[in-house]
N, C-alpha and C. Protein backbone atom coordinates (compact mmCIF):
# COMPACT_ATOMS: atom_id res chain seq x y z
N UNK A 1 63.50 24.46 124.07
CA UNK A 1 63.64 25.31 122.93
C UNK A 1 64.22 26.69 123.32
N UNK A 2 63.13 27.05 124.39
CA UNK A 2 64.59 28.56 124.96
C UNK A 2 65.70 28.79 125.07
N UNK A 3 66.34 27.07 126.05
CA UNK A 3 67.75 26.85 125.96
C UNK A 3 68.58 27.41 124.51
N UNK A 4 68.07 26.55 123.46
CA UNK A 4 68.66 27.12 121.94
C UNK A 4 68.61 28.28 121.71
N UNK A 5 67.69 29.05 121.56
CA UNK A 5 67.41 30.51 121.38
C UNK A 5 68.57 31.11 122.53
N UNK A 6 68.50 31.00 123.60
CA UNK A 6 69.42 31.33 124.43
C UNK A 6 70.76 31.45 124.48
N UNK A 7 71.14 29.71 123.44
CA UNK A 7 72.65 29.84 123.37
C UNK A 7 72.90 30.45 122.07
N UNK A 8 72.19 30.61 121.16
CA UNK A 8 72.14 31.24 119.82
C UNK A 8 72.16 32.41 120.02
N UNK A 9 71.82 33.36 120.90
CA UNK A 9 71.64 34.68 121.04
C UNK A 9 73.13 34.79 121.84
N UNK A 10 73.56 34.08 122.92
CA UNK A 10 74.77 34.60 123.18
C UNK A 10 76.00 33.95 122.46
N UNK A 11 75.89 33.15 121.71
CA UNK A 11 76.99 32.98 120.73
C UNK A 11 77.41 34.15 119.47
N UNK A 12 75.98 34.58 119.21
CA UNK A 12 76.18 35.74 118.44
C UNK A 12 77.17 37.16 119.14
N UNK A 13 76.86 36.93 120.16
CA UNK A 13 77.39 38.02 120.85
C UNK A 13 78.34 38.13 121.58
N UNK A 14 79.15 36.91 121.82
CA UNK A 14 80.08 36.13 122.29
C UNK A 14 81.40 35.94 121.32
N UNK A 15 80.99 35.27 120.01
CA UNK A 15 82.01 35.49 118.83
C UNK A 15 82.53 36.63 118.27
N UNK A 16 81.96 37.21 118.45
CA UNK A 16 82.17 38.66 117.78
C UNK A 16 83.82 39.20 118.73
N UNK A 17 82.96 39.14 120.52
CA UNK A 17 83.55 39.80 121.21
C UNK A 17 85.05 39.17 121.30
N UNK A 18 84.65 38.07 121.18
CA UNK A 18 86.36 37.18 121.42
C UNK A 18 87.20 37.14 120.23
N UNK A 19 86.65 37.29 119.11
CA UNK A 19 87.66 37.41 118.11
C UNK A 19 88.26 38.80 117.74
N UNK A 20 87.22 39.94 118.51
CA UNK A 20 87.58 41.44 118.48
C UNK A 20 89.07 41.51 119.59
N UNK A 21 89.02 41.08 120.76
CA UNK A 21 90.14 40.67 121.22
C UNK A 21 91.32 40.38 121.08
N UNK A 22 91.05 39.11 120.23
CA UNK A 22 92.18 38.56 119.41
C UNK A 22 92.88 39.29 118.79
N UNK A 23 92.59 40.53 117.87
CA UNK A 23 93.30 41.18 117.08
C UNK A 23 94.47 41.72 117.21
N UNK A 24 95.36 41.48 116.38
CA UNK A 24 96.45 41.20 116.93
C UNK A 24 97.31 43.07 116.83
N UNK A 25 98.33 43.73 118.12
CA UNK A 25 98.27 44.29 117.73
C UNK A 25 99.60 44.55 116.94
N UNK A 26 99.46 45.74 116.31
CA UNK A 26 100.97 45.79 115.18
C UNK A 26 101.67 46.82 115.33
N UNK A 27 102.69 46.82 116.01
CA UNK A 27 103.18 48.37 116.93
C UNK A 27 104.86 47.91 116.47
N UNK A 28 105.18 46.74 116.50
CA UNK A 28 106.53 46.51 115.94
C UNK A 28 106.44 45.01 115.16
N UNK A 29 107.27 45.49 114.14
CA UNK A 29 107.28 44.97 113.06
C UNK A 29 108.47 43.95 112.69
N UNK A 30 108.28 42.45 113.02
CA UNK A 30 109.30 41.60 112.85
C UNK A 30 109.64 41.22 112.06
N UNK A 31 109.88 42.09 110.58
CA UNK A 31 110.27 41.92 109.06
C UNK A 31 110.97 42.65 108.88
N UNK A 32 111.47 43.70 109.96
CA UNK A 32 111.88 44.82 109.77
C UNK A 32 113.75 44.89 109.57
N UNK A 33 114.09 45.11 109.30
CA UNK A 33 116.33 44.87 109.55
C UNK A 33 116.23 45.70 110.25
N UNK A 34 117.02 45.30 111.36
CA UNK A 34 116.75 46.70 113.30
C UNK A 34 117.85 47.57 112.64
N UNK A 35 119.18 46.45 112.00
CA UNK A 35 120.12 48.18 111.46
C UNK A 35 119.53 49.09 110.67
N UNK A 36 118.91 48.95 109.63
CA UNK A 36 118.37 49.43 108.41
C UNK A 36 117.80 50.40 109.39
N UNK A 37 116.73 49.85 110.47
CA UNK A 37 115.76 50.87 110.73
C UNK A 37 116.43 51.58 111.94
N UNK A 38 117.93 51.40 112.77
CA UNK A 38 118.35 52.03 113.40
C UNK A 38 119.08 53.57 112.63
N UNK A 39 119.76 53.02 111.77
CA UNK A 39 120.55 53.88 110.92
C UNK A 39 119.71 55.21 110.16
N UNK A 40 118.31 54.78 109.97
CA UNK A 40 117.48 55.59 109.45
C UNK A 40 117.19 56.52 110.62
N UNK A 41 116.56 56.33 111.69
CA UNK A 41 116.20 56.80 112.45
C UNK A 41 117.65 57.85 113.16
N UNK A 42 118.81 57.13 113.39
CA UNK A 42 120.17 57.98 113.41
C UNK A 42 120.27 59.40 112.71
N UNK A 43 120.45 59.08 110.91
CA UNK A 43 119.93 59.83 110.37
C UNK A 43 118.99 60.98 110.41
N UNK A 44 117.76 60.46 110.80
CA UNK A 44 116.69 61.68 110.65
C UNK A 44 117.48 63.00 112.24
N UNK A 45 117.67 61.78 113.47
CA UNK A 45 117.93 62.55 114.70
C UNK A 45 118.88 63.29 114.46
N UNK A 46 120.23 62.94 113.73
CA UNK A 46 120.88 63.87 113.26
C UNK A 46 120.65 65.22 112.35
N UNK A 47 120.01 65.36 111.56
CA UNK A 47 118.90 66.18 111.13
C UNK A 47 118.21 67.16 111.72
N UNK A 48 117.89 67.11 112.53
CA UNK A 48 116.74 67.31 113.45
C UNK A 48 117.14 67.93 114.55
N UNK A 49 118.56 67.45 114.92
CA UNK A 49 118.97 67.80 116.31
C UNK A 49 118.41 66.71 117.88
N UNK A 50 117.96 65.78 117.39
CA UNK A 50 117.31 64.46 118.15
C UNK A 50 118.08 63.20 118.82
N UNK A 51 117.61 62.93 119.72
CA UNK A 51 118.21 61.60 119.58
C UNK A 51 117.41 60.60 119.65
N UNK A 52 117.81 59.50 119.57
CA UNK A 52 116.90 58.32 119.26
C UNK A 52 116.27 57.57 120.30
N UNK A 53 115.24 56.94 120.04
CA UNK A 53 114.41 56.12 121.60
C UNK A 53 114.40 55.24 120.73
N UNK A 54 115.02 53.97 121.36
CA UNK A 54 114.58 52.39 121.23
C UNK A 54 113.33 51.79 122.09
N UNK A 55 112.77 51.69 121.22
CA UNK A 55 111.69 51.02 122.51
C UNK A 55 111.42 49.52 122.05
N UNK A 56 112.31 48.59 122.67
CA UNK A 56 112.45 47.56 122.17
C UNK A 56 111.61 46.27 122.76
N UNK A 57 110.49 45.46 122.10
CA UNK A 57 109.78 44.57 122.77
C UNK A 57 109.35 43.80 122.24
N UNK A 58 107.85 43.49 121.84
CA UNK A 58 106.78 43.05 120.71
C UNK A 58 105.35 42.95 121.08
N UNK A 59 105.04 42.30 119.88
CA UNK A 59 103.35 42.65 119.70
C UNK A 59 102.94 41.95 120.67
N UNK A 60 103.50 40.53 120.92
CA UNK A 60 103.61 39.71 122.61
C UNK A 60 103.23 40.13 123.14
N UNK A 61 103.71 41.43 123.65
CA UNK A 61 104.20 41.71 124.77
C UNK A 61 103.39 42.95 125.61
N UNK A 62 102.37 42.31 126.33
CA UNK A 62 101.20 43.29 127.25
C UNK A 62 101.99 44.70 127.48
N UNK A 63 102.77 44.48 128.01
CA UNK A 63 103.42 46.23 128.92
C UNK A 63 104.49 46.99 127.63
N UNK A 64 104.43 45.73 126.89
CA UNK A 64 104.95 47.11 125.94
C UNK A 64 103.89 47.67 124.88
N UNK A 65 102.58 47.16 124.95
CA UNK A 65 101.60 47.65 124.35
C UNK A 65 100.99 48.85 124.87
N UNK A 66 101.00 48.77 126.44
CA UNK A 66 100.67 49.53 127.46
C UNK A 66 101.24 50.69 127.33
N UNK A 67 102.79 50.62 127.17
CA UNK A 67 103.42 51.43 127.42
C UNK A 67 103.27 52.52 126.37
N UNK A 68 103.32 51.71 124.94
CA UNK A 68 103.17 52.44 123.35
C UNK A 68 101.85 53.18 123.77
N UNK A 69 100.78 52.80 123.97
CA UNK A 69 98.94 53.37 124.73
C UNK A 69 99.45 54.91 125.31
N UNK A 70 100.01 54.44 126.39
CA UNK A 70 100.54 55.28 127.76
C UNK A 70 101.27 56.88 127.49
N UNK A 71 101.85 56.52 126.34
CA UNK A 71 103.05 57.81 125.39
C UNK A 71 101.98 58.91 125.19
N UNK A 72 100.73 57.78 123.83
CA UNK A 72 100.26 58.64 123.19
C UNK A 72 98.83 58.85 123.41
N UNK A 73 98.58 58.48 124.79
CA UNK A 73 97.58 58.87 125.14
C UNK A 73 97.65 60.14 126.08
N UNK A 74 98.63 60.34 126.63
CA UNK A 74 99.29 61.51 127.15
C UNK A 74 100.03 62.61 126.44
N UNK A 75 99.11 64.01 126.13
CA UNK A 75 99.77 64.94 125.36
C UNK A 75 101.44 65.14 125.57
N UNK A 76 101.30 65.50 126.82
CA UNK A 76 102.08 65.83 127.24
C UNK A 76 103.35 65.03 126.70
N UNK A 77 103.31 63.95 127.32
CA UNK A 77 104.44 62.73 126.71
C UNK A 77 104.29 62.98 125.55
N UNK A 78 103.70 62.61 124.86
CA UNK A 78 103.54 62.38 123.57
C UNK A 78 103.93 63.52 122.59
N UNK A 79 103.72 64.80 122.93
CA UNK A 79 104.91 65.80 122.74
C UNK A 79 106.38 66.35 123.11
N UNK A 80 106.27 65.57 124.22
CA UNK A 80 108.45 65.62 124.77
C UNK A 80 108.76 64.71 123.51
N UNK A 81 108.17 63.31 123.67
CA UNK A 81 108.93 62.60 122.90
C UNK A 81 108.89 62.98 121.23
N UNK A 82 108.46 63.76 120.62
CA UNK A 82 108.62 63.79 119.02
C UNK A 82 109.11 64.74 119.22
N UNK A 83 109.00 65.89 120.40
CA UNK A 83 109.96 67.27 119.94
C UNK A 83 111.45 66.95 120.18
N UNK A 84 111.78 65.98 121.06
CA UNK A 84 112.98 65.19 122.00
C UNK A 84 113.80 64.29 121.40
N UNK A 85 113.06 63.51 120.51
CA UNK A 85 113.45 61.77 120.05
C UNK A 85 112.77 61.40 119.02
N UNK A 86 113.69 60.52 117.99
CA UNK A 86 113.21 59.65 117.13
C UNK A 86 113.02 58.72 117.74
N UNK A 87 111.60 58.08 117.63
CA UNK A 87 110.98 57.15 118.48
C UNK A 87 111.08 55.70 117.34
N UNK A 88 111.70 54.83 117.66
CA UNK A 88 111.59 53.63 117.09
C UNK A 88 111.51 52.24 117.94
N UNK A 89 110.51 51.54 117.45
CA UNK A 89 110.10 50.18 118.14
C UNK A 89 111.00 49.15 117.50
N UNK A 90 111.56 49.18 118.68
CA UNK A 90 112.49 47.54 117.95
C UNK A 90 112.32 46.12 118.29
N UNK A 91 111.71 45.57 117.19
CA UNK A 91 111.35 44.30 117.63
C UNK A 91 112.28 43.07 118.09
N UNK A 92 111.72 42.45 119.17
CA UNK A 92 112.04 41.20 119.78
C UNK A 92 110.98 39.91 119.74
N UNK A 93 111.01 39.29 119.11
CA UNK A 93 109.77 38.16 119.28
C UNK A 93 110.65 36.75 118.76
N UNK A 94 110.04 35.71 119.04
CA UNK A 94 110.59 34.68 118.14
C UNK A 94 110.75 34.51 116.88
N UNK A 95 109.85 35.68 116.14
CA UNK A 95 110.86 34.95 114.26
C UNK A 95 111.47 36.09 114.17
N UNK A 96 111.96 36.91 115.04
CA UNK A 96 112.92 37.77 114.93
C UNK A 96 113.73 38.51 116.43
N UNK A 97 114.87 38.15 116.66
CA UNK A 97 115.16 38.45 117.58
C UNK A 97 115.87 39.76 117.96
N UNK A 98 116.54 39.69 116.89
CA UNK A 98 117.61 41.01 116.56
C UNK A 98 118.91 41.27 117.65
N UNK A 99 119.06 39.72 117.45
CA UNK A 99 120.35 39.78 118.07
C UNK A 99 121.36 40.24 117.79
N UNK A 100 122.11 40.47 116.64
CA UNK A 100 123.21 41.34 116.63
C UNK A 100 122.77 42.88 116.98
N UNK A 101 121.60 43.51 116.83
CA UNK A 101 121.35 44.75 117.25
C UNK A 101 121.56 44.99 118.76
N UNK A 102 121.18 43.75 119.63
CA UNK A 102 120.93 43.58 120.65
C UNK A 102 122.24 43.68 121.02
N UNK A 103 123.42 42.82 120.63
CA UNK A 103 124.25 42.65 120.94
C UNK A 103 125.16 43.95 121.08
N UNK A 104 124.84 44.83 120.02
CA UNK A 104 125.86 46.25 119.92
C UNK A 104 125.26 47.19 120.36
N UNK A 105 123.88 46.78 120.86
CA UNK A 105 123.57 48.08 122.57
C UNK A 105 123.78 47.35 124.12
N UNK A 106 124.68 46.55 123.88
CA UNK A 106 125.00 45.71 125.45
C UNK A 106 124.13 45.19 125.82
N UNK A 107 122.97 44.13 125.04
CA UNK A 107 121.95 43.02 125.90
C UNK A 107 121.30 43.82 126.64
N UNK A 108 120.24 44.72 125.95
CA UNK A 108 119.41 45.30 126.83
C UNK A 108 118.46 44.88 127.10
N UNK A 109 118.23 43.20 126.55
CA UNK A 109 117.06 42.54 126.86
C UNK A 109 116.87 42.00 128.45
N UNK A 110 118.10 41.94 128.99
CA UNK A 110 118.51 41.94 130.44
C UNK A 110 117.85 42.23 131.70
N UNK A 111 117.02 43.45 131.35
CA UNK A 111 115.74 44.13 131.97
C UNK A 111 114.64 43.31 131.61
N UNK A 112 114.68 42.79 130.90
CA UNK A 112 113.03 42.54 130.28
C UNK A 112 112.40 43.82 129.33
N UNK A 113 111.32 43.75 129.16
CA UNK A 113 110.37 44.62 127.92
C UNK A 113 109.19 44.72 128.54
N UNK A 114 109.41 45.96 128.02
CA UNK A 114 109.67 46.75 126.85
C UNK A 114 111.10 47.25 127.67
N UNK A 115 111.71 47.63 127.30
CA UNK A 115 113.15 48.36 127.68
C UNK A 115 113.76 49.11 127.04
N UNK A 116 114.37 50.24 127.21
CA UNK A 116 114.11 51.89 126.63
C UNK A 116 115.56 52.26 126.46
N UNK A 117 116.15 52.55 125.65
CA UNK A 117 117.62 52.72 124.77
C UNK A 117 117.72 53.93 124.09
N UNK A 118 118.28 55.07 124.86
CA UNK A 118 118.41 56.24 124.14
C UNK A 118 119.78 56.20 123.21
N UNK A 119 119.76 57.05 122.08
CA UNK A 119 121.27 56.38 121.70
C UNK A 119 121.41 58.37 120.92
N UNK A 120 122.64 58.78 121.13
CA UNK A 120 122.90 60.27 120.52
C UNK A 120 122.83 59.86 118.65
N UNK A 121 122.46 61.18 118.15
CA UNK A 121 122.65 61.16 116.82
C UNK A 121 123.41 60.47 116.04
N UNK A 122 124.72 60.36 117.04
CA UNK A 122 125.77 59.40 116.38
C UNK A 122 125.86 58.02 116.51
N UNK A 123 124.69 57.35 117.57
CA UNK A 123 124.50 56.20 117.31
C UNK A 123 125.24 55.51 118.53
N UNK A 124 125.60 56.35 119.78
CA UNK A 124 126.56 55.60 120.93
C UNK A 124 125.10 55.69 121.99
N UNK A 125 125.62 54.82 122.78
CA UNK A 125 124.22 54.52 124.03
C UNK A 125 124.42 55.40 125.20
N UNK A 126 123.67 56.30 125.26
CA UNK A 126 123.68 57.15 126.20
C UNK A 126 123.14 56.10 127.44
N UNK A 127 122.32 55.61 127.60
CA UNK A 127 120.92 55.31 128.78
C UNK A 127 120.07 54.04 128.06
N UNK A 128 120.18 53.20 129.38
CA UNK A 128 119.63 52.09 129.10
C UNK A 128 118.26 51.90 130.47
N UNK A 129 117.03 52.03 129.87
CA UNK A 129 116.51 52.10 130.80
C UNK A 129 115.30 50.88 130.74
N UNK A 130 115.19 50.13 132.36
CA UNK A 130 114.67 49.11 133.02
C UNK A 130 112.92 49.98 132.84
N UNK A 131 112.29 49.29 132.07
CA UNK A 131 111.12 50.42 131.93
C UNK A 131 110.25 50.01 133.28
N UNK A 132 110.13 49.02 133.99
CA UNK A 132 109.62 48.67 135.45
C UNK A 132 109.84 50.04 136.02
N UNK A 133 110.98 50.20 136.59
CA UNK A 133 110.94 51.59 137.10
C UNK A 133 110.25 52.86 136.78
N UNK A 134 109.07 52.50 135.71
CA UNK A 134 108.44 53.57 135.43
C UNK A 134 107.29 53.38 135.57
N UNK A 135 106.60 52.28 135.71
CA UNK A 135 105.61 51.71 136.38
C UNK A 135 105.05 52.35 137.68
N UNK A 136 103.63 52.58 137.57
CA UNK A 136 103.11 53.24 138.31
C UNK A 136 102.84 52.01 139.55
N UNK A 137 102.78 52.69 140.74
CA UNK A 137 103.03 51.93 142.08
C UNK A 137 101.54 51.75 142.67
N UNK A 138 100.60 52.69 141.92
CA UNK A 138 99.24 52.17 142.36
C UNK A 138 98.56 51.98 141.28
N UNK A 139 97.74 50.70 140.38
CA UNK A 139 97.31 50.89 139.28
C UNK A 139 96.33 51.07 139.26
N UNK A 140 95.81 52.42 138.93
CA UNK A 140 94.12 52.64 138.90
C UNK A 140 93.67 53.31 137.74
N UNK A 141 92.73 53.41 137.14
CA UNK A 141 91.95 53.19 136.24
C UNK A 141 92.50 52.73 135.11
N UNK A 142 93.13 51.85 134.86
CA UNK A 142 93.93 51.39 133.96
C UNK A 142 95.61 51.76 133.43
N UNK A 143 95.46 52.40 134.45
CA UNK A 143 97.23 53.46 134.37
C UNK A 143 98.02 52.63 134.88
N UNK A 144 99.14 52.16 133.96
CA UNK A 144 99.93 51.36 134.47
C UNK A 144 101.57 51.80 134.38
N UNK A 145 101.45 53.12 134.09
CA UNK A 145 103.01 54.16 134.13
C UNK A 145 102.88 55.47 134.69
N UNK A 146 103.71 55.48 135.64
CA UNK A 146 103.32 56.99 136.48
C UNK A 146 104.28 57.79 135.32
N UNK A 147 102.77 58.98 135.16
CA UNK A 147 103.47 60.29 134.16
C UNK A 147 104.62 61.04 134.38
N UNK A 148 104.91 61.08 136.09
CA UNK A 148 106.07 61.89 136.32
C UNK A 148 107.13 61.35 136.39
N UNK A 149 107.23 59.99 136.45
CA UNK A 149 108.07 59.18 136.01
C UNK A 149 108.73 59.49 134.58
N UNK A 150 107.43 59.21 133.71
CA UNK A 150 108.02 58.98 132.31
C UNK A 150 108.56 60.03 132.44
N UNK A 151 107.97 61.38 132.40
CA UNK A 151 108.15 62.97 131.80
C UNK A 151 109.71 63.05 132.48
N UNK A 152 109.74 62.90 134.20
CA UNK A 152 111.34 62.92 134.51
C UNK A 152 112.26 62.11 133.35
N UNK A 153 112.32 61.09 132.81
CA UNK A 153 113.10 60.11 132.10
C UNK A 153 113.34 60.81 130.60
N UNK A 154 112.36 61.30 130.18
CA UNK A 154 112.57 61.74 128.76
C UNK A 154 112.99 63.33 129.17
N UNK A 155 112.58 63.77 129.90
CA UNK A 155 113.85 65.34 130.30
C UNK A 155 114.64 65.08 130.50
N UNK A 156 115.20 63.56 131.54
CA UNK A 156 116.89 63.93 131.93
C UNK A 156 117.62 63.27 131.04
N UNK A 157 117.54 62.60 129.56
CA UNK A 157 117.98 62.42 128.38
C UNK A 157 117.91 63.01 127.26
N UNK A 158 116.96 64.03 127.24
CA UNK A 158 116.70 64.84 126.50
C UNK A 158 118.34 65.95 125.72
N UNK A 159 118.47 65.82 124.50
CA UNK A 159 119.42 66.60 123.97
C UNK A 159 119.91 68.28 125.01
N UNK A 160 118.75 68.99 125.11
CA UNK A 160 119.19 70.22 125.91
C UNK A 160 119.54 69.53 127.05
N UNK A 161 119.32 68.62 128.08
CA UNK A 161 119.41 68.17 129.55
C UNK A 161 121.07 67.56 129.13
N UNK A 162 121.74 67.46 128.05
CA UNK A 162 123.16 66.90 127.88
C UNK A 162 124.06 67.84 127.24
N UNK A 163 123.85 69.14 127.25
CA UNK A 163 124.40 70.38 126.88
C UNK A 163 125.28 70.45 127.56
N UNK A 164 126.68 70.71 127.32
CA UNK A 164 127.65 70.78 128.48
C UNK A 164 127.40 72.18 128.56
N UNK A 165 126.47 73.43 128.14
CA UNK A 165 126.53 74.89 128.24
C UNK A 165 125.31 74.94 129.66
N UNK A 166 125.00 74.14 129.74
CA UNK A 166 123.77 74.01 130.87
C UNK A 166 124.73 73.90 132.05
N UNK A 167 125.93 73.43 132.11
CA UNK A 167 126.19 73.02 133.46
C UNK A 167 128.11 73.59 133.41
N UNK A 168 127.99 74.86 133.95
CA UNK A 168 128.60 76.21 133.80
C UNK A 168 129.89 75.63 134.41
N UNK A 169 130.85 75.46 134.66
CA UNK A 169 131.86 74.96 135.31
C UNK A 169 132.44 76.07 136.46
N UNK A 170 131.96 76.01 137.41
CA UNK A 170 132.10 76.97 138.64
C UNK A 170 133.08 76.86 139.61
């Protein structure tokens, strides 16, 4: 009879935990038209004085969940990039691939994902970046992107870092 009580008490506590898991997360959106939501985002950066971050992957996809975590769990990041960039997630998954999007930033799926696509106001590809290389080289307490990594990457694309008045012709 304990046995029962036993498995009854950790099933209660067991279901809960595994279906809390499960939840699926929703960071990019595969209903979305990638032009519709490129062109918008173009738009606003133009506006703004911005340029755009592709951060292209899916809900799939562990390290680009990590990575989305990683931004905005870090002030710091997490303020280069909104003062810096229109930040948009562009989805890749099976009921949506977004291949012609894919196709007119040169197959940046090439790297793998999440994989990072700056593009100027006007919509041309500055920087196509292999987001591995930003991956932290020792993973400890759950950090799986070295900060000075990122922070170097979003300064040396950054609108002021492409000023031709920054770099004086001597």
């Amino acid at each position: 009879m304990k046995v029962i009580y036993l498995f009854i008490l950790a099933m209660t506590i067991v279901l809960p935990l595994a279906s809390y898991s499960q939840e699926k997360v929703q960071i990019y959106d595969p209903t979305v038209n990638a032009e519709m939501q490129v062109n918008q985002a173009l738009a606003k950066a133009s506006k703004e004085g911005k340029h755009v971050m592709l951060q292209i992957g899916g809900n799939w996809c562990i390290w680009c969940v990590r990575l989305n975590a990683f931004e905005h769990a870090d002030p710091k990041i997490d303020s280069l990039i909104k003062a810096d960039y229109i930040l948009v997630h562009l989805n890749y998954s099976p009921e949506n691939k977004n291949f012609e999007m894919l196709k007119k930033l040169e197959f940046p799926q090439r790297f793998g994902f999440p994989v990072l696509v700056i593009l100027d106001a006007k919509g041309r590809r500055l920087h196509t970046q292999d987001s591995g290389f930003l991956e932290a080289t020792k993973n400890t307490n759950n950090i799986y992107y070295e900060k000075q990594k990122v922070l170097t990457f979003l300064s040396k694309w950054s609108t002021t870092a492409l000023k031709p008045e920054n770099y004086p012709n001597k």
